[in-house]
Protein backbone atom coordinates (compact mmCIF):
# COMPACT_ATOMS: atom_id res chain seq x y z
CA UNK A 1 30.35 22.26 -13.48
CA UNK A 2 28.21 24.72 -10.95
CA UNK A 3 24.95 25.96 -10.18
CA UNK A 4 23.86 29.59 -11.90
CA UNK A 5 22.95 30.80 -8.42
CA UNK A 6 22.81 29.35 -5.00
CA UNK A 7 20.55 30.60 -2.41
CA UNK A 8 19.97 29.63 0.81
CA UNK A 9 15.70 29.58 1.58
CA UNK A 10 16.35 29.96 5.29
CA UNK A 11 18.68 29.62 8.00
CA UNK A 12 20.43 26.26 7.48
CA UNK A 13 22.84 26.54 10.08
CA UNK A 14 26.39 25.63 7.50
CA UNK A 15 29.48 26.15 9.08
CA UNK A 16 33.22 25.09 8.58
CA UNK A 17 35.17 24.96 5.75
CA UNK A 18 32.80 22.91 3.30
CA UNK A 19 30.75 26.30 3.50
CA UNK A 20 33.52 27.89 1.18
CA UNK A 21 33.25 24.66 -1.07
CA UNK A 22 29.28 25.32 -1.23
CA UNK A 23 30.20 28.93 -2.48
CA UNK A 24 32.93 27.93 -4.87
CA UNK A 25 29.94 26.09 -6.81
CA UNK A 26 28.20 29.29 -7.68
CA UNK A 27 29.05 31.06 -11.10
CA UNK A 28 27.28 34.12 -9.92
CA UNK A 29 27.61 35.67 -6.14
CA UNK A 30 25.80 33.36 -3.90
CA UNK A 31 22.89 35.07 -1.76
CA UNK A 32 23.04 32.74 2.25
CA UNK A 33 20.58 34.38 4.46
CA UNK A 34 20.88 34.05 8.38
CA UNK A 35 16.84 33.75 9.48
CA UNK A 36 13.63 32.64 7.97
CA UNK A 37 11.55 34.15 5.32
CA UNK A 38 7.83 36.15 6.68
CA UNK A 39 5.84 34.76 4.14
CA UNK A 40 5.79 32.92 0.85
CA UNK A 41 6.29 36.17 -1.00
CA UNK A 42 9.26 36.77 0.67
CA UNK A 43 10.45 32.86 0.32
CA UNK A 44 9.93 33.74 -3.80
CA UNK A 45 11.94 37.21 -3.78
CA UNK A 46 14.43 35.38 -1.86
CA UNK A 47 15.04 32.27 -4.50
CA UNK A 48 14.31 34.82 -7.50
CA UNK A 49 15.90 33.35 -10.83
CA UNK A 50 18.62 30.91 -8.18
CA UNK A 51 18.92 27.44 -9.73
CA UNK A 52 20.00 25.93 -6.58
CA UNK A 53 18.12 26.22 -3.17
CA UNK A 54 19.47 24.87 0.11
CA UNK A 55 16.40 24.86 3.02
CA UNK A 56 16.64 23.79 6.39
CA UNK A 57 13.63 21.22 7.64
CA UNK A 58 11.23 25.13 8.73
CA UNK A 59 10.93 26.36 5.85
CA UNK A 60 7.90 24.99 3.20
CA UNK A 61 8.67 24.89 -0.20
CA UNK A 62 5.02 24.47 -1.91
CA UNK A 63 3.99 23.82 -5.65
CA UNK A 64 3.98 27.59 -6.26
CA UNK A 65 6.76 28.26 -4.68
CA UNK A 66 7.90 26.22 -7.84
CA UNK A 67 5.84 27.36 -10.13
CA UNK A 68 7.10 31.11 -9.19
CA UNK A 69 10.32 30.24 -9.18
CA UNK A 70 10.87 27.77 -12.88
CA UNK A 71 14.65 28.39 -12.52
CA UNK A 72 14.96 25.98 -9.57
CA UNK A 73 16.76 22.76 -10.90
CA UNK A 74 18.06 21.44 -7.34
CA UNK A 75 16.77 21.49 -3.79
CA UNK A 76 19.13 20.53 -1.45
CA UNK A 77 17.36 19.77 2.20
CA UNK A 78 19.91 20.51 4.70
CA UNK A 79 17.84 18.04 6.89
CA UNK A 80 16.29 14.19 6.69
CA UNK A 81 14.29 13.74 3.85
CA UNK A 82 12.51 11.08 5.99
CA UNK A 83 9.60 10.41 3.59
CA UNK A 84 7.64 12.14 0.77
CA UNK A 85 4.27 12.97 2.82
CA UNK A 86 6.46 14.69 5.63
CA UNK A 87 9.14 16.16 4.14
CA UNK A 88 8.48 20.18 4.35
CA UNK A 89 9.41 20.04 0.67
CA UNK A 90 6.67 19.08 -2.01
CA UNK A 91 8.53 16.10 -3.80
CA UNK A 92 5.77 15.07 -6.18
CA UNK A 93 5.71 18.98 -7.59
CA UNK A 94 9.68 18.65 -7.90
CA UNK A 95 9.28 15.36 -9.42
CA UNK A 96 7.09 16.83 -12.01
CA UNK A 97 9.37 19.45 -12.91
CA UNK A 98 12.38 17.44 -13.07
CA UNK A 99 13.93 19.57 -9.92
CA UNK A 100 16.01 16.83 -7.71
CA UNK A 101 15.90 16.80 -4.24
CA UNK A 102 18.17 15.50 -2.40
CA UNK A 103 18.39 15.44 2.02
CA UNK A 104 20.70 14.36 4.31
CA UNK A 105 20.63 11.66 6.88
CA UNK A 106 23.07 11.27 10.73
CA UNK A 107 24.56 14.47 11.37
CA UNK A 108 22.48 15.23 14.66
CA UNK A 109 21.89 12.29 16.58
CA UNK A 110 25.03 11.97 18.92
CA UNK A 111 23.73 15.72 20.11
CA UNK A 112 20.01 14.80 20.69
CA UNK A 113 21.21 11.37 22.52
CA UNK A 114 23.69 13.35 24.51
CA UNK A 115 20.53 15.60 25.16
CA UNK A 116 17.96 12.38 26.24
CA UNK A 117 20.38 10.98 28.86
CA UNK A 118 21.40 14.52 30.16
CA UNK A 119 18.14 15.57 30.72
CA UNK A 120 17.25 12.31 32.00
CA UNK A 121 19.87 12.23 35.01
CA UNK A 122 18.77 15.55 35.79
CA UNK A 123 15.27 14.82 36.31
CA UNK A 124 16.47 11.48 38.20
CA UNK A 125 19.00 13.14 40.36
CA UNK A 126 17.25 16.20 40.55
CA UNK A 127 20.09 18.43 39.90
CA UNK A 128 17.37 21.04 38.43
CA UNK A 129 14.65 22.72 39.89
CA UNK A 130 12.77 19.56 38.76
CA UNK A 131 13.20 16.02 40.28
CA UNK A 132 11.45 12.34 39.14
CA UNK A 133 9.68 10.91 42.35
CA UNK A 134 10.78 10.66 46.33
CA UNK A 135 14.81 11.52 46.31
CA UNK A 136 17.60 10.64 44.26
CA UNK A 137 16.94 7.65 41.47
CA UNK A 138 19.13 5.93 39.30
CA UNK A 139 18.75 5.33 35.40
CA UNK A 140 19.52 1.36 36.07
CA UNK A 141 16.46 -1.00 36.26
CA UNK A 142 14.07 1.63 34.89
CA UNK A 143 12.58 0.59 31.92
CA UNK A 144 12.74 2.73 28.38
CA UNK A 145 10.36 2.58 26.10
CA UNK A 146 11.38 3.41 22.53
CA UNK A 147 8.80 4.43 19.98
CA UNK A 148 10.36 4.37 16.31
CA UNK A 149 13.75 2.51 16.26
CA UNK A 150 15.66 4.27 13.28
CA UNK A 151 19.03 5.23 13.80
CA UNK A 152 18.60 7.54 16.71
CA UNK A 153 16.47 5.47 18.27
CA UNK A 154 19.08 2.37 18.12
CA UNK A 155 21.71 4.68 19.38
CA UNK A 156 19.12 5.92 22.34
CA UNK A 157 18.67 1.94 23.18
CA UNK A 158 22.34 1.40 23.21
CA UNK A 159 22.90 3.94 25.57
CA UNK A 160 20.38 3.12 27.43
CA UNK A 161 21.83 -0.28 28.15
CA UNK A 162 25.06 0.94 29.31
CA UNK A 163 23.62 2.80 32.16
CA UNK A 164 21.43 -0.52 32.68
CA UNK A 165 18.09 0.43 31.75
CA UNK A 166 15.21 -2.47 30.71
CA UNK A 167 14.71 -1.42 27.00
CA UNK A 168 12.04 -2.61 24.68
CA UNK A 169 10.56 -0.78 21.64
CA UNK A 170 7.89 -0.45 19.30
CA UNK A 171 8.52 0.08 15.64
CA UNK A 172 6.53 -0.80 11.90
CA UNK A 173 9.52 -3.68 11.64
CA UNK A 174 10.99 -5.54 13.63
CA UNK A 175 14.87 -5.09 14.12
CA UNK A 176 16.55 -8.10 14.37
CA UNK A 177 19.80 -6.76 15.32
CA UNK A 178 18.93 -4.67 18.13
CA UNK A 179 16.72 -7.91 19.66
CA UNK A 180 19.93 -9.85 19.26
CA UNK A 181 21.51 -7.41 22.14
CA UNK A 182 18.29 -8.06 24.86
CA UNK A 183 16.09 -5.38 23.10
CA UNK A 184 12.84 -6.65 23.55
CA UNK A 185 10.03 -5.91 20.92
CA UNK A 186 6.24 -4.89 22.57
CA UNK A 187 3.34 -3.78 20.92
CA UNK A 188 2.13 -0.02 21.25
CA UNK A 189 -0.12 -0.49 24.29
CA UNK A 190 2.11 -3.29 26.00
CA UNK A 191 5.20 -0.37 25.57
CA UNK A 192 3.26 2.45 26.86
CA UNK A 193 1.99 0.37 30.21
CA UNK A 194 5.22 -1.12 30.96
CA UNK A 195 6.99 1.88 30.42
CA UNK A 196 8.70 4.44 32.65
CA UNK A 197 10.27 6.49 30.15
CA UNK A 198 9.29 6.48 26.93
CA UNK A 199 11.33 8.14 24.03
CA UNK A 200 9.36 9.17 20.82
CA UNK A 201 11.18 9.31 17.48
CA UNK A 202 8.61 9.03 14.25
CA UNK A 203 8.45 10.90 11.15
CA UNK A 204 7.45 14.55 10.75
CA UNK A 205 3.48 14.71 10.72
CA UNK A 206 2.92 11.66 12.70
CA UNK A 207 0.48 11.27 15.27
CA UNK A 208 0.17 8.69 17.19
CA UNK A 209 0.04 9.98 20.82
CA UNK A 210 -3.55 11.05 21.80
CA UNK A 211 -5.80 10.70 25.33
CA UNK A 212 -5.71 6.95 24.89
CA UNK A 213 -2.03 6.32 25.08
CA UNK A 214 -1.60 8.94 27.73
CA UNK A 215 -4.16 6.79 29.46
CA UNK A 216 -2.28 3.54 28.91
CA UNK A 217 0.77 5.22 30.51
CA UNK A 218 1.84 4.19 34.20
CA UNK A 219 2.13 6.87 37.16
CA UNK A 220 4.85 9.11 36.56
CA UNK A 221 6.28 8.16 33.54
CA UNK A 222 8.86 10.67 31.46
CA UNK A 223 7.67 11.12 28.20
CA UNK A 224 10.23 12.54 25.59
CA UNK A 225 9.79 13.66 22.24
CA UNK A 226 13.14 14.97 19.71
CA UNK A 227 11.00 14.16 16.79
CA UNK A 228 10.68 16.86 14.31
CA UNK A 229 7.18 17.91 14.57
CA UNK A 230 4.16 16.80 17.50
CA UNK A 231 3.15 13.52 17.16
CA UNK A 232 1.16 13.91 20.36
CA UNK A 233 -2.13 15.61 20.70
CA UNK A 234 -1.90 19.09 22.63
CA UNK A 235 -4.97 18.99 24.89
CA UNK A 236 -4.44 15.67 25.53
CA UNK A 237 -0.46 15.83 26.89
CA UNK A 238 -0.99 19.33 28.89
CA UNK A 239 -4.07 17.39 30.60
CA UNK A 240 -1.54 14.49 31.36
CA UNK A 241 1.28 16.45 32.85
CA UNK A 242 -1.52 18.36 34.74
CA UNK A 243 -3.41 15.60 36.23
CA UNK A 244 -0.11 13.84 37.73
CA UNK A 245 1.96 15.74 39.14
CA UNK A 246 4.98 12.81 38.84
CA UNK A 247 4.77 12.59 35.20
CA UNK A 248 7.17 14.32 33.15
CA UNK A 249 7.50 15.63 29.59
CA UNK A 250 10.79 16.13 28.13
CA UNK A 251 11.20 18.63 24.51
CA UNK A 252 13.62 20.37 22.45
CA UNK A 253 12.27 23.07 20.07
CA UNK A 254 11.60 20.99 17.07
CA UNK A 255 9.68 18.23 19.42
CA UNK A 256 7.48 20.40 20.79
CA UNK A 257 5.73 21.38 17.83
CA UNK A 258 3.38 24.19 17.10
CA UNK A 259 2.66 24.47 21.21
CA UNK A 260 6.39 25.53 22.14
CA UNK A 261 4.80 28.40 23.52
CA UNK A 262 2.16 26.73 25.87
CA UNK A 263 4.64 24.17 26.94
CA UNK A 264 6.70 26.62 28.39
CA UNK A 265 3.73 27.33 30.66
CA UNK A 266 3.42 23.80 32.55
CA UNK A 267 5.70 23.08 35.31
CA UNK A 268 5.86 19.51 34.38
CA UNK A 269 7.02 19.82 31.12
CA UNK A 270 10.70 20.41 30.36
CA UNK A 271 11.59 22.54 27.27
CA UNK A 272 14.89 23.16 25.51
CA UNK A 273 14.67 26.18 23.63
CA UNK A 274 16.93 25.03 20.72
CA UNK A 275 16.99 21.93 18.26
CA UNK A 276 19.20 19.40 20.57
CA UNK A 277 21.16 17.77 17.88
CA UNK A 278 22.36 21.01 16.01
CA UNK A 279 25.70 21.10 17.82
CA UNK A 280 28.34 22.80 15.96
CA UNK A 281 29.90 19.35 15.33
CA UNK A 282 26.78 18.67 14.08
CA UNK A 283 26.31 21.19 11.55
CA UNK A 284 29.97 20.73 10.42
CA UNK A 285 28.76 17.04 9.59
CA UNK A 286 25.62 18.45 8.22
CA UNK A 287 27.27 20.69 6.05
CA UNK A 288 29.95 18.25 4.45
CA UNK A 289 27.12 16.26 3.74
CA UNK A 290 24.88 18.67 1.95
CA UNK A 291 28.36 19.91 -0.21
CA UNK A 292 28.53 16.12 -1.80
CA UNK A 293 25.09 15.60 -2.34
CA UNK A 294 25.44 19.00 -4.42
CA UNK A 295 28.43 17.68 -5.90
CA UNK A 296 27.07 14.40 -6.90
CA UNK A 297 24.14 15.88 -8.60
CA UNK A 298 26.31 18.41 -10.90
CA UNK A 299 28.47 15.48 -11.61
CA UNK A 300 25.82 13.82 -13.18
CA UNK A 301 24.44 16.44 -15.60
């Protein structure tokens, strides 16, 4: 079986050979477009009568998006479908219309952990034009504070051990597993105080850092976010970096929100330009990935 018509919403970033696999399941030509659509009209004349859309995590497809486009029988998120109130796709409209959508989950991590710990030992050892505190530090005996222990966030504590680091993290549940390896669990406001890095990775549309847990924070503290989306308050980091000048804030483009822009402004604030886990290994993974969830969805009509 195939799809009428696939169309790609946005950049989605598919490479390798699966992308010819994606292709093959078209019956007509299938449309893949390389950047993001201006507007929602644009979005619509883009997805036209296509059956299948794949979207990357930028891109927002709204009830009428839907209801402009009835043909639309599959969404395939080429991104974590983390929950239904964050995902950039509305999965209550789909749900009413029968469309299924279906995400895709560990394809980026190893990049943004290879990211942390890179940009980590640079601010420690100062091999920038940045440097953490008086001379050359070491990762080993800091502490890390980890805020939202999914999978990334177990594979952040992990690596954190091996260079020696104190870990202990905050999450809604407790994680047995990772406690069993010296992974101590603290509260929100025990975590941010005892903290001298602390490594944010929530859902999309959380917010949960605001003046008050800046305030908690110790002197110069690193403060990283790779989650997709800000779950800080603007005013309330930029007045944090700016009244310390030891504390540190560590983004790649999808952490730093709406205020990529102004962040590039503050000294104190460290910016990569591009999502950190969407390596080309990465999007190979991503890709394969986004090809069987396609595949297991026409094998079930």
């Amino acid at each position: 079986m195939t799809f009428n018509k696939i169309v790609t919403a946005d950049f989605c970033g598919l490479t390798g050979p699966a992308v010819e696999d994606i292709l093959a399941l078209s019956a007509s030509t299938a449309v893949i477009h390389n950047d993001d659509p201006e507007s929602d009209e644009d979005l619509i004349r883009r997805v036209g009568a296509a059956d299948c859309v794949l979207v990357s995590w930028r891109t927002k497809m709204s009830a009428e998006i839907f209801a402009a486009c009835p043909a639309i029988r599959y969404v395939g998120m080429c991104c974590t479908l983390y929950d239904e109130k964050s995902a950039n796709v509305d999965i209550l409209e789909s749900r009413k219309r029968g469309i299924v959508v279906k995400g895709v989950t560990d394809y980026g991590d190893e990049g943004t952990n290879e990211f942390i710990f890179a940009e980590l030992i640079s601010l420690f050892k100062g091999l920038g034009d940045r440097k953490w505190g008086d001379g050359s530090s070491e990762l080993t005996s800091k502490t890390l504070g980890i805020v939202g222990l999914g999978v990334l966030g177990k594979m952040v504590a992990k690596t954190a051990l091996q260079f020696g680091m104190k870990v202990v993290y905050f999450s809604r549940t407790r994680k047995d597993d990772m406690e069993a390896l010296g992974i101590a669990y603290r509260d929100l406001d025990q975590l941010l105080q005892e903290s001298d890095v602390i490594s944010a990775h929530l859902p999309r549309n959380t917010k949960l850092f605001t003046a008050r847990e800046f305030a908690l924070m110790k002197e110069t503290v690193v403060f990283i976010n790779t989650s997709l989306g800000q779950p800080f308050d603007a005013d309330a980091l930029f007045a944090w970096t700016a009244n310390q000048t030891g504390n540190y804030a560590i983004f790649d483009l999808p952490g730093s929100g709406t205020v990529t822009e102004e962040c590039a402004k503050h000294p104190n604030i460290i910016l990569y330009p591009h999502p950190s886990g969407f390596t080309r290994e990465a999007r190979i993974r991503l890709t394969n990935k986004v090809y069987t969830n396609m595949l297991d969805f026409l094998a079930q009509r």
